[in-house]
Protein backbone atom coordinates (compact mmCIF):
# COMPACT_ATOMS: atom_id res chain seq x y z
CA UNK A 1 -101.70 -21.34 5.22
CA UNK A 2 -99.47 -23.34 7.83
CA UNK A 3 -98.53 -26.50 8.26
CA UNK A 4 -96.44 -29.03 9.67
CA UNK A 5 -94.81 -31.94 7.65
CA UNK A 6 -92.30 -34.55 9.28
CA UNK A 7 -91.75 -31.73 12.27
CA UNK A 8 -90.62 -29.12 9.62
CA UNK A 9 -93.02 -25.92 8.82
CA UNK A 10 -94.49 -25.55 5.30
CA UNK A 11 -96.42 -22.41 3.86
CA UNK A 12 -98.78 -23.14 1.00
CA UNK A 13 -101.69 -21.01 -0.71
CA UNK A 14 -105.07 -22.03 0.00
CA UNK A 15 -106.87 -24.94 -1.87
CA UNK A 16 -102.94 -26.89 -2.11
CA UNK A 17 -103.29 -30.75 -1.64
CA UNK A 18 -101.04 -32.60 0.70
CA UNK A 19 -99.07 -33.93 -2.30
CA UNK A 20 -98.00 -30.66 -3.81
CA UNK A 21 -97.12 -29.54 -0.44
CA UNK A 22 -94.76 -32.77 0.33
CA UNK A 23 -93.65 -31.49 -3.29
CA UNK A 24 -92.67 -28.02 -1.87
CA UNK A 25 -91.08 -29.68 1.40
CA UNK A 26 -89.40 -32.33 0.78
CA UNK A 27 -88.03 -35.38 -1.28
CA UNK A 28 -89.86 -38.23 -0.38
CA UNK A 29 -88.38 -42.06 -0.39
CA UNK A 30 -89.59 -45.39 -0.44
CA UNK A 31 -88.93 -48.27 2.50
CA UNK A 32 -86.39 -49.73 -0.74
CA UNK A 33 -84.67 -46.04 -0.64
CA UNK A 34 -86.08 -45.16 -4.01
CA UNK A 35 -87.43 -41.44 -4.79
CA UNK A 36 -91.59 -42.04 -4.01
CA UNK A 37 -94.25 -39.05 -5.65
CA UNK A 38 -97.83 -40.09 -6.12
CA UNK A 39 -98.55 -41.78 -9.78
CA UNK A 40 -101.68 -41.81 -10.45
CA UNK A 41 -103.22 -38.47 -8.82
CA UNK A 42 -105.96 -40.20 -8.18
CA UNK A 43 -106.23 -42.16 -4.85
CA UNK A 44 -105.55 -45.62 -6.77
CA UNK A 45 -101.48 -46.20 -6.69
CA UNK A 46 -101.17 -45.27 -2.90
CA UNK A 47 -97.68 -43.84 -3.33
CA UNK A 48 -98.80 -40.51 -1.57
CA UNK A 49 -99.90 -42.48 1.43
CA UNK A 50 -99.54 -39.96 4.41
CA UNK A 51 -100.83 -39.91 8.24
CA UNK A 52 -102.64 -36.51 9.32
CA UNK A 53 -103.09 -35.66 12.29
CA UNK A 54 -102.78 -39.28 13.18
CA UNK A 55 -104.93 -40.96 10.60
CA UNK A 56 -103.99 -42.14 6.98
CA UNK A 57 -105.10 -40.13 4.25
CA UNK A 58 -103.81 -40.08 0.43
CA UNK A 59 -101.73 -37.02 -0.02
CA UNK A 60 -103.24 -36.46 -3.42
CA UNK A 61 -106.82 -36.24 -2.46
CA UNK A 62 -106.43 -34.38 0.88
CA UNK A 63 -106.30 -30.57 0.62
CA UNK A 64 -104.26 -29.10 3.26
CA UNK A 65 -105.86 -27.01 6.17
CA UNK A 66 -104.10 -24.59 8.15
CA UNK A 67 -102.17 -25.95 11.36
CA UNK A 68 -102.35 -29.53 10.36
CA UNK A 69 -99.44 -31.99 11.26
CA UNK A 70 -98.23 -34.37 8.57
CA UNK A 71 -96.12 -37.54 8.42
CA UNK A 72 -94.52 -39.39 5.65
CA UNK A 73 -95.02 -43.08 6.29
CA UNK A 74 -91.96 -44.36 4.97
């Protein structure tokens, strides 16, 4: 499975969230410039925030489907 995150092309295996692909792609970092990964794993700390294909979504609870485009909000 294909997708797009911040204009660069990841491959994942089927059923991968949006989190564990950032996790594959790329280092993510906070508005402060410290290193950001989701906390809680469960939708409630909002440190995987995310927009797909133009809407937010929470990395974490967002599996990834093929051809989708995803941006880090920073």
């Amino acid at each position: 499975m294909n997708l797009w995150i911040d204009d660069q092309a990841v491959t994942v295996p089927p059923g991968c969230t949006i989190a564990a692909a950032l996790g594959r792609a790329t280092a993510r970092i906070s508005v402060s410039g410290q290193p950001r990964a989701p906390m809680c794993g469960m939708g409630v700390c909002q440190e995987c925030r995310v927009s797909v294909d133009g809407r937010r979504r929470l990395a974490c609870q967002t599996l990834c489907v093929d051809g989708m485009r995803v941006e880090v909000l920073r």
